[in-house]
C-alpha atoms as a PDB file:
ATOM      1  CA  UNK A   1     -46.556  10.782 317.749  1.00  0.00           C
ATOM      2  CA  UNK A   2     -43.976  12.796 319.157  1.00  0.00           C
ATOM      3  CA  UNK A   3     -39.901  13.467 318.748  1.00  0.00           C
ATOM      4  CA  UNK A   4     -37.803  15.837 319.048  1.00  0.00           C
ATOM      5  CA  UNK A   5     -34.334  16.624 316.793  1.00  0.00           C
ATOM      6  CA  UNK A   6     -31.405  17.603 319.447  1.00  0.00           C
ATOM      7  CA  UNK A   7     -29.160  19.966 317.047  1.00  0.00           C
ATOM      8  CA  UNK A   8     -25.609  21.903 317.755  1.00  0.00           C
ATOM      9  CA  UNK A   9     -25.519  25.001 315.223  1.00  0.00           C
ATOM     10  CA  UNK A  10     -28.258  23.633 313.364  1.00  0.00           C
ATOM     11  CA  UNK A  11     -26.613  20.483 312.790  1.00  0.00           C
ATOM     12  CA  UNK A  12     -28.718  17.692 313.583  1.00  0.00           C
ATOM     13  CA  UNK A  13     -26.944  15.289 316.360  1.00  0.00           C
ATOM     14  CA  UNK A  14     -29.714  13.158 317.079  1.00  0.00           C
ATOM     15  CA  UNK A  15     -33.483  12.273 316.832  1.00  0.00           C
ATOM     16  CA  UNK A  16     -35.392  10.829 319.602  1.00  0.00           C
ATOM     17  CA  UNK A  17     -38.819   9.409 319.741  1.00  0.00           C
ATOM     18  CA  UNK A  18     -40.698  10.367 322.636  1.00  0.00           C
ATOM     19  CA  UNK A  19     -42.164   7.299 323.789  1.00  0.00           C
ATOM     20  CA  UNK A  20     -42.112   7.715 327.851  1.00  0.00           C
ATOM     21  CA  UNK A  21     -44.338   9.657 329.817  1.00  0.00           C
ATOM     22  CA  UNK A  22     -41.611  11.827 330.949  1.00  0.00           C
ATOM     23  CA  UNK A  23     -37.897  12.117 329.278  1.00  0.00           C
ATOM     24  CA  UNK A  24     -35.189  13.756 331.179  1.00  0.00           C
ATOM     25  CA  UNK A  25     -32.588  16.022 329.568  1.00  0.00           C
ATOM     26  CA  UNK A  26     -29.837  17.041 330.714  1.00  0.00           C
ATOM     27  CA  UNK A  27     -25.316  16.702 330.928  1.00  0.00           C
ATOM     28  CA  UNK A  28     -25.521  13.217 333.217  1.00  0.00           C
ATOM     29  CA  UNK A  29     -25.465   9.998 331.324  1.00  0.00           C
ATOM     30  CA  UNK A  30     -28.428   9.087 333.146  1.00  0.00           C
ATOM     31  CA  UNK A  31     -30.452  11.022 331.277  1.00  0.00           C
ATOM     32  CA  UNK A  32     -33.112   9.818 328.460  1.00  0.00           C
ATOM     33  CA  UNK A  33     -31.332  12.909 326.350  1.00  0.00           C
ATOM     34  CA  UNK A  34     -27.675  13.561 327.497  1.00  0.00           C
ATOM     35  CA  UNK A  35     -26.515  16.800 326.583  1.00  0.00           C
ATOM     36  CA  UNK A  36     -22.717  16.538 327.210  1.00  0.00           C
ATOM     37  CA  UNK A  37     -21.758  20.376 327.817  1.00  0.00           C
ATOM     38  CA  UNK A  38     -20.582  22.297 330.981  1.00  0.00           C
ATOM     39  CA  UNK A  39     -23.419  24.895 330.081  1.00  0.00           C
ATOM     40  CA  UNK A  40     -26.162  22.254 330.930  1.00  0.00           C
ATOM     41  CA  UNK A  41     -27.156  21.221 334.665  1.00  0.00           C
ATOM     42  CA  UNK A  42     -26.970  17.330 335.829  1.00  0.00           C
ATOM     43  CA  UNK A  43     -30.711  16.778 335.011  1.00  0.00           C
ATOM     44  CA  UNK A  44     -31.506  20.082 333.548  1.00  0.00           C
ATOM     45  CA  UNK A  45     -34.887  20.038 332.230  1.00  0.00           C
ATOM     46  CA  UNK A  46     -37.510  17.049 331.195  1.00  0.00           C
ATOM     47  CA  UNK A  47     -40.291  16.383 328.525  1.00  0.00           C
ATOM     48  CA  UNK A  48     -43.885  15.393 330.152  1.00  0.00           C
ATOM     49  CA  UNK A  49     -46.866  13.982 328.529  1.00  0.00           C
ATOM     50  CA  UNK A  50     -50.078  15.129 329.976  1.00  0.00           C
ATOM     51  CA  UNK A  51     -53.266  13.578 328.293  1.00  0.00           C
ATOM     52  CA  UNK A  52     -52.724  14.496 324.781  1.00  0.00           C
ATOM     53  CA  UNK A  53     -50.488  17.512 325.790  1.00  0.00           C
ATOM     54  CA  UNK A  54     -46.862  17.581 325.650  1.00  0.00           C
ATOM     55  CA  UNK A  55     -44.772  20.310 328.177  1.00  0.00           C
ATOM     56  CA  UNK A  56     -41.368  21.144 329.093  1.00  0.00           C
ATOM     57  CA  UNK A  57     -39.999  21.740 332.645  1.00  0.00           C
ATOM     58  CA  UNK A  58     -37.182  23.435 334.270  1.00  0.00           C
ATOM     59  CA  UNK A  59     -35.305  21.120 336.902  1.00  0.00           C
ATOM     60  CA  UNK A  60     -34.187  24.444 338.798  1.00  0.00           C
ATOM     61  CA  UNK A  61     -31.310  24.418 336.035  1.00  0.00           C
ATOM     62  CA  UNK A  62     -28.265  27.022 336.640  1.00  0.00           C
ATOM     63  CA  UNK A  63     -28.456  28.357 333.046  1.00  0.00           C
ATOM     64  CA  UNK A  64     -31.920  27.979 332.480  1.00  0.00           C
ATOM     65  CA  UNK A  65     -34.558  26.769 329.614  1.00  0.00           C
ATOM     66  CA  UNK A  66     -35.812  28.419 326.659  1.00  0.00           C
ATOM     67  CA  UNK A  67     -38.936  28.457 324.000  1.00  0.00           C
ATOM     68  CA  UNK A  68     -38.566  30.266 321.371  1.00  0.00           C
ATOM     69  CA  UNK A  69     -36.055  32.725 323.226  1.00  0.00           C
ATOM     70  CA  UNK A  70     -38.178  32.867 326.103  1.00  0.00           C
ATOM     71  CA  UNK A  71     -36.750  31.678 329.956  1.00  0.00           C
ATOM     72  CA  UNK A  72     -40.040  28.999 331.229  1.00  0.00           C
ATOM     73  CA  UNK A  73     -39.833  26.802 334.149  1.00  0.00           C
ATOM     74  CA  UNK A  74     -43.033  24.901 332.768  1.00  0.00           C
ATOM     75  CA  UNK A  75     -44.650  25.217 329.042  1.00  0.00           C
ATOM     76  CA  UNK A  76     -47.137  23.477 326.922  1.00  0.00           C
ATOM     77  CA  UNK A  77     -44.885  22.378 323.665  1.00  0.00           C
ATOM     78  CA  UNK A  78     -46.519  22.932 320.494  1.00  0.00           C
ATOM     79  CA  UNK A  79     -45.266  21.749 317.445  1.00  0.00           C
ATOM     80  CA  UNK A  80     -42.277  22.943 316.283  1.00  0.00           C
ATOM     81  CA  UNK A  81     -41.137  25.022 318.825  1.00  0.00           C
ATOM     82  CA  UNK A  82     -37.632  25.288 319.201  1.00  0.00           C
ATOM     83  CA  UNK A  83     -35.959  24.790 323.080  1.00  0.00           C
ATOM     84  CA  UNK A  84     -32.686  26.276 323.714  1.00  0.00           C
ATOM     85  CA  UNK A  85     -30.596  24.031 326.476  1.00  0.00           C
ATOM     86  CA  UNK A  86     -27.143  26.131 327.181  1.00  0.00           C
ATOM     87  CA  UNK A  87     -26.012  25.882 323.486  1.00  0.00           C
ATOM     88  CA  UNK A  88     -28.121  23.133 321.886  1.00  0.00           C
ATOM     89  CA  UNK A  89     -31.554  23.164 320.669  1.00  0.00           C
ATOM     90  CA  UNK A  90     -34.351  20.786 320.472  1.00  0.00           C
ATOM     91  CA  UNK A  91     -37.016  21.156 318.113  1.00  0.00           C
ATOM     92  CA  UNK A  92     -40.101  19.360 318.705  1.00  0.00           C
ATOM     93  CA  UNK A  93     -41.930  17.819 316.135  1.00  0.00           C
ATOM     94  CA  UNK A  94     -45.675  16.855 318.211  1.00  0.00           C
ATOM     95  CA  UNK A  95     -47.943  15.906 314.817  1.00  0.00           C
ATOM     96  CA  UNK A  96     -50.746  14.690 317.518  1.00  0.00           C
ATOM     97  CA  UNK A  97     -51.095  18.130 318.880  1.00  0.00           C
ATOM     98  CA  UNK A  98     -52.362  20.718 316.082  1.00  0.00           C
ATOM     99  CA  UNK A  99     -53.292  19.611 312.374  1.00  0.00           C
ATOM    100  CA  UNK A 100     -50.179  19.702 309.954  1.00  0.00           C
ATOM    101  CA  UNK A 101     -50.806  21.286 306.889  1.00  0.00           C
ATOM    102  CA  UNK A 102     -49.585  18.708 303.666  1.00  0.00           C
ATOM    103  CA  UNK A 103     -47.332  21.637 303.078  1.00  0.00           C
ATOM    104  CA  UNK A 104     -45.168  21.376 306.277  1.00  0.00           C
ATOM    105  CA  UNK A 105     -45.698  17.820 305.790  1.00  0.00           C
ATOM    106  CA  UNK A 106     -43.593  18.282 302.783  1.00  0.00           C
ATOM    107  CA  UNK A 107     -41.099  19.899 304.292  1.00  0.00           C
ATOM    108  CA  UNK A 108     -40.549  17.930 307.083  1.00  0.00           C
ATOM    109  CA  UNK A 109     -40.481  15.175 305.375  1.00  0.00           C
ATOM    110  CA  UNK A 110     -37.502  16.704 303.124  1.00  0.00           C
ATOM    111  CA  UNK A 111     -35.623  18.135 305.543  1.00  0.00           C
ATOM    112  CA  UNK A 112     -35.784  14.567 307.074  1.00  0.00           C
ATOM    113  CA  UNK A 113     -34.638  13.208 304.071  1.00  0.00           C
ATOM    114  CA  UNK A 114     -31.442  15.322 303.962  1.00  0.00           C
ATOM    115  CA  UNK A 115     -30.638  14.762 307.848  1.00  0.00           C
ATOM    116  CA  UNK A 116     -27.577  12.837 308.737  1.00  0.00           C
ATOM    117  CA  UNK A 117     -27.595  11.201 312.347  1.00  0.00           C
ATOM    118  CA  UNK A 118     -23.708  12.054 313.265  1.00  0.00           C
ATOM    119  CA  UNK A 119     -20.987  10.013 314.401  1.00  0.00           C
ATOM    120  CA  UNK A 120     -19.225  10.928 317.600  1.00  0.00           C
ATOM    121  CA  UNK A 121     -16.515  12.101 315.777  1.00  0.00           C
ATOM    122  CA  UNK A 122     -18.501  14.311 313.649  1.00  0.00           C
ATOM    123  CA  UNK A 123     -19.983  15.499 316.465  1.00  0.00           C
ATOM    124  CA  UNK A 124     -17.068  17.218 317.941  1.00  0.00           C
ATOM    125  CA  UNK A 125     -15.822  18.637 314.463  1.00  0.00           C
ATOM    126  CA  UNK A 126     -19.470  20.540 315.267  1.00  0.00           C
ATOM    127  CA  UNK A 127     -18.620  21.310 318.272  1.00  0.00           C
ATOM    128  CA  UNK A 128     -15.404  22.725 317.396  1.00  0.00           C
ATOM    129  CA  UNK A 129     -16.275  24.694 314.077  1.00  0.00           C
ATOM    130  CA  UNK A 130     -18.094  28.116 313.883  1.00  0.00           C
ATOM    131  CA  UNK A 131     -21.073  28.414 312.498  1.00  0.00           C
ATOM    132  CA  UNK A 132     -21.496  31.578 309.566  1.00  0.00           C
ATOM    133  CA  UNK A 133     -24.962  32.852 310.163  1.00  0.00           C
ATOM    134  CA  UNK A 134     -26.034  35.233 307.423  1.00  0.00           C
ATOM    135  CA  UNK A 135     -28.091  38.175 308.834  1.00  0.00           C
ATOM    136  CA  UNK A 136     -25.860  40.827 311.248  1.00  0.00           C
ATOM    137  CA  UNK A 137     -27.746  43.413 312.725  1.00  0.00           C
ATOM    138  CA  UNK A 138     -27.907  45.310 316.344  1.00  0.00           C
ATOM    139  CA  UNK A 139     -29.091  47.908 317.942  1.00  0.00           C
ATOM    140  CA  UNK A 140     -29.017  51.923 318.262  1.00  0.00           C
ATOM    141  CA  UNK A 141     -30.268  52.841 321.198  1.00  0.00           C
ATOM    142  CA  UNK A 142     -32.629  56.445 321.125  1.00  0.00           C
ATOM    143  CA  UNK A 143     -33.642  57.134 324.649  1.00  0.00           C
ATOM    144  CA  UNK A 144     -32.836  55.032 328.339  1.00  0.00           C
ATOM    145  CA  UNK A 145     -29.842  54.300 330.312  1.00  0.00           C
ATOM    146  CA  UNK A 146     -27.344  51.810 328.810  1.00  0.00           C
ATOM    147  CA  UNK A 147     -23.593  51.379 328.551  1.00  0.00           C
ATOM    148  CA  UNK A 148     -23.622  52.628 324.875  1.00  0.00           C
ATOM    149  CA  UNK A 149     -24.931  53.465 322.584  1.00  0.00           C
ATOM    150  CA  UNK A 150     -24.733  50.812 319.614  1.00  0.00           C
ATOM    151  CA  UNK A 151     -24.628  47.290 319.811  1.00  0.00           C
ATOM    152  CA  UNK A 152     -24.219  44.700 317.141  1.00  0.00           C
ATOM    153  CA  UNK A 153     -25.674  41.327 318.031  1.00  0.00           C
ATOM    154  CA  UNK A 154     -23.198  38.979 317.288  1.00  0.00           C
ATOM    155  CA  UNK A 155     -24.162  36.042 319.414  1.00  0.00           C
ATOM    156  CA  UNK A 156     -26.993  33.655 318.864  1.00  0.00           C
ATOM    157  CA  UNK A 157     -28.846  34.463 322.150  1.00  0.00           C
ATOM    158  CA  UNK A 158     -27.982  37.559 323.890  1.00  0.00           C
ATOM    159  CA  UNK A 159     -29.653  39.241 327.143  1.00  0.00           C
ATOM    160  CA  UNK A 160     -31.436  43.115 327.308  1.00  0.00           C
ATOM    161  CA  UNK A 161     -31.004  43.211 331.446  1.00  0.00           C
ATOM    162  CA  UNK A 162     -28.346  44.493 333.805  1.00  0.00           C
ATOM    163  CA  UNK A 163     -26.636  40.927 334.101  1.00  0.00           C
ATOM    164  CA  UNK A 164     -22.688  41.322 333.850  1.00  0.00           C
ATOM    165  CA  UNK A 165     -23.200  39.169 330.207  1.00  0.00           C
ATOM    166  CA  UNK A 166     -25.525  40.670 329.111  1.00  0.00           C
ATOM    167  CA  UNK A 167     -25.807  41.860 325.500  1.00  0.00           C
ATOM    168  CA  UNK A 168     -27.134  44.976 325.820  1.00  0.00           C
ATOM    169  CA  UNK A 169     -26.421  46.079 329.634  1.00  0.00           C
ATOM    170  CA  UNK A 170     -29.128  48.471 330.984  1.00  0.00           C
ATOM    171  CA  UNK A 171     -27.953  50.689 334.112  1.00  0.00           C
ATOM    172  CA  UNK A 172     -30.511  52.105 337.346  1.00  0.00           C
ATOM    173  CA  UNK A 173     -31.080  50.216 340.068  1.00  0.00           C
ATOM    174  CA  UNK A 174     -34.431  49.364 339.071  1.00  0.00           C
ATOM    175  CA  UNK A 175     -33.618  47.701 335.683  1.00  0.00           C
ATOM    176  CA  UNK A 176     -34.103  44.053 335.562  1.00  0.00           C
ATOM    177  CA  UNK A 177     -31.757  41.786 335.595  1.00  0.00           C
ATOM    178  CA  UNK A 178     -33.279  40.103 331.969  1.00  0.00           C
ATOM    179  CA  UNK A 179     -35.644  42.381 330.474  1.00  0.00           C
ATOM    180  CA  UNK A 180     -35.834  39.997 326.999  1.00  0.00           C
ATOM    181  CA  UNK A 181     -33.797  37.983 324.933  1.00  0.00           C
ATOM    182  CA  UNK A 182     -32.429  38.248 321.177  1.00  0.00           C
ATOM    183  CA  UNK A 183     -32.095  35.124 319.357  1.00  0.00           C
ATOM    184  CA  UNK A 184     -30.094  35.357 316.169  1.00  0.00           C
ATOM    185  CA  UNK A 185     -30.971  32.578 313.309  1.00  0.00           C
ATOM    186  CA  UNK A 186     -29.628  31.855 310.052  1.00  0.00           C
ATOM    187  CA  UNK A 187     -32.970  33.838 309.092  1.00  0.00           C
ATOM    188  CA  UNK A 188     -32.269  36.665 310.849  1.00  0.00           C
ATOM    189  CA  UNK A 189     -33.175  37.813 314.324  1.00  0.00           C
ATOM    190  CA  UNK A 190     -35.931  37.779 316.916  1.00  0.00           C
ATOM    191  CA  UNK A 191     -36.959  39.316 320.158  1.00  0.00           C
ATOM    192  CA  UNK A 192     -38.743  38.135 323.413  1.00  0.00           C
ATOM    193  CA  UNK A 193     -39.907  39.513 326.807  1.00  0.00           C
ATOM    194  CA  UNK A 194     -38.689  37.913 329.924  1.00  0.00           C
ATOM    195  CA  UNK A 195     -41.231  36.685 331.841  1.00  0.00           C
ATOM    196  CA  UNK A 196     -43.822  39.065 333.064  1.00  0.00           C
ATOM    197  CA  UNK A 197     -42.089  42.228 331.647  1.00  0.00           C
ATOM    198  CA  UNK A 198     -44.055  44.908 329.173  1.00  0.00           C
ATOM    199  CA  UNK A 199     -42.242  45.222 325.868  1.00  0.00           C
ATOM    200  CA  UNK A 200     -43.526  47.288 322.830  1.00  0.00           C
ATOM    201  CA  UNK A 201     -42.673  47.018 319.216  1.00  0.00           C
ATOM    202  CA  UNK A 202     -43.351  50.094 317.218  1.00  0.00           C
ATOM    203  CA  UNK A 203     -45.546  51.015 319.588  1.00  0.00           C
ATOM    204  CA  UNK A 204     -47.463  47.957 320.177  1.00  0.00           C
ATOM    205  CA  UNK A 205     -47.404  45.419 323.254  1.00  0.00           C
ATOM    206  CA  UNK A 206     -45.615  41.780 322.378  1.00  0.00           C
ATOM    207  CA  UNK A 207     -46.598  39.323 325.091  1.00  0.00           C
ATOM    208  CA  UNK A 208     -44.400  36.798 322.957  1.00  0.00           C
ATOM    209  CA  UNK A 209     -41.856  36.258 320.542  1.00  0.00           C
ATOM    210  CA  UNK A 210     -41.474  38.706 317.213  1.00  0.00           C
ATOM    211  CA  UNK A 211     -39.371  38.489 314.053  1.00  0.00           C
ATOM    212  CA  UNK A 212     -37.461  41.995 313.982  1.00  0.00           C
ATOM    213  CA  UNK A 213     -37.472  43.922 310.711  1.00  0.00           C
ATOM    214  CA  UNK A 214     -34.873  46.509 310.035  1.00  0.00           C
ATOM    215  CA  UNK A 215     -35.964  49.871 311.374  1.00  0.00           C
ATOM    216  CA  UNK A 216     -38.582  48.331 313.610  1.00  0.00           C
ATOM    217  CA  UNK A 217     -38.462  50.521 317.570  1.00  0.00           C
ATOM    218  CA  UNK A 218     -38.238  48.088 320.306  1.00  0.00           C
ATOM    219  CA  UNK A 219     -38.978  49.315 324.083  1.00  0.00           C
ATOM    220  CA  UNK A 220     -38.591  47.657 326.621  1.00  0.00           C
ATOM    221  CA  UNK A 221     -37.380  48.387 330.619  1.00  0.00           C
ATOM    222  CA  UNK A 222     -37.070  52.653 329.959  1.00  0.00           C
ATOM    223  CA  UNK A 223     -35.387  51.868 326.676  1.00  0.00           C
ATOM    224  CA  UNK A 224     -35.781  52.582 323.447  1.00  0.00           C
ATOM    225  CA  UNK A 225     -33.706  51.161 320.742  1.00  0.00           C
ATOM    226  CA  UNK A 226     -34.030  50.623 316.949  1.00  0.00           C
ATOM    227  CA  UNK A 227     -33.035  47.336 315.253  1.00  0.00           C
ATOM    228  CA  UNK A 228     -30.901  47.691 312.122  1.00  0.00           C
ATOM    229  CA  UNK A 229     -29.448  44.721 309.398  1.00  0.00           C
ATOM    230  CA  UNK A 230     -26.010  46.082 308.919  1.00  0.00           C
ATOM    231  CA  UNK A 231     -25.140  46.555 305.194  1.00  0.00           C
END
């Protein structure tokens, strides 16, 4: 069995069964999941079930597709990972693929019981509201060329690269355009390399996606920066 909770702001919208071979996502209403927001491509991404595997692919979106804060255009889903879509996520719930612990069985299972499917009109109260997250924290960067020299992550998803929007803006010629991505949860934050790129954490290589600590040295693209939780 697998479905998958679409959520704004960790709101839960809508749950959907995955009971097709392949489920499209995306901002047309053609779409098996319809995402309706101008950050989300016509047919943006879809879900495909491979044998007893379950992956997500990119459908050459403009803004991309994310798991767990990392860009993919094809990944093997495994259960509970969390896929950003411009500003919604969808967490996938694939009990088939791994054995679930009774545990996170009991969890689930209560966090289903408090979920409320929302009304359209609830929906865009959501949509409209701001969402308080609890952890603030940023950066201070120690050594490598960036616009300055402090940054306090504010947003929920925010870019290390020298894109114009991105969150902490790297100058050189060389520097990549996304070197990694910060997610920020109600939990506090996390960090992920971009594709391909090397990125240390006090001193040690991350291939994937790690739960910052205050005072933990990231470095990543000639940078190196320490994460703080603001008092």
């Amino acid at each position: 069995m697998a479905e998958v909770f679409l959520k704004y702001k960790d709101a839960v919208i809508k749950k959907i069964p995955l009971e097709k071979d392949i489920t499209t996502i995306g901002r047309k209403v053609e779409n098996d999941i319809q995402i309706d927001n101008l950050a989300v491509s016509g047919f943006h991404a879809m879900s495909v079930r491979e044998g007893e595997q379950m992956l997500i692919e990119d459908l050459n979106s403009l803004n991309g597709t994310f798991v767990n804060g990392m860009k993919v255009s094809r990944h093997v889903l495994s259960n509970g990972d969390v896929v950003l879509i411009g500003t919604h996520t969808l967490d996938f719930v694939i009990s088939e693929s791994i054995e679930i612990e009774k545990k996170d069985v009991q969890t689930r299972d209560h966090l289903l019981d408090e979920t409320v499917i929302l009304e359209p009109e609830e929906q865009q109260k959501i949509l409209a509201s701001t969402e308080k997250l609890e952890v603030i924290g940023g950066f201070i960067i120690v050594e490598g060329s960036t616009d300055k020299n402090d940054y306090l992550i504010k947003e929920r998803v925010a870019a290390i690269g020298k894109d114009d929007h991105a969150g902490i803006r790297l100058k050189g010629f060389f520097a990549p355009k996304v070197a990694a991505l910060i997610n920020r949860r109600r939990e506090g934050y996390f960090i992920s390399p971009s594709s391909g790129k090397i990125m240390k954490v006090n001193g040690e290589k991350i291939s994937r996606r790690h739960d910052l600590k205050d005072g933990d040295m990231v470095e990543v693209s000639g940078i190196k920066m320490q994460f703080y939780i603001k008092a």
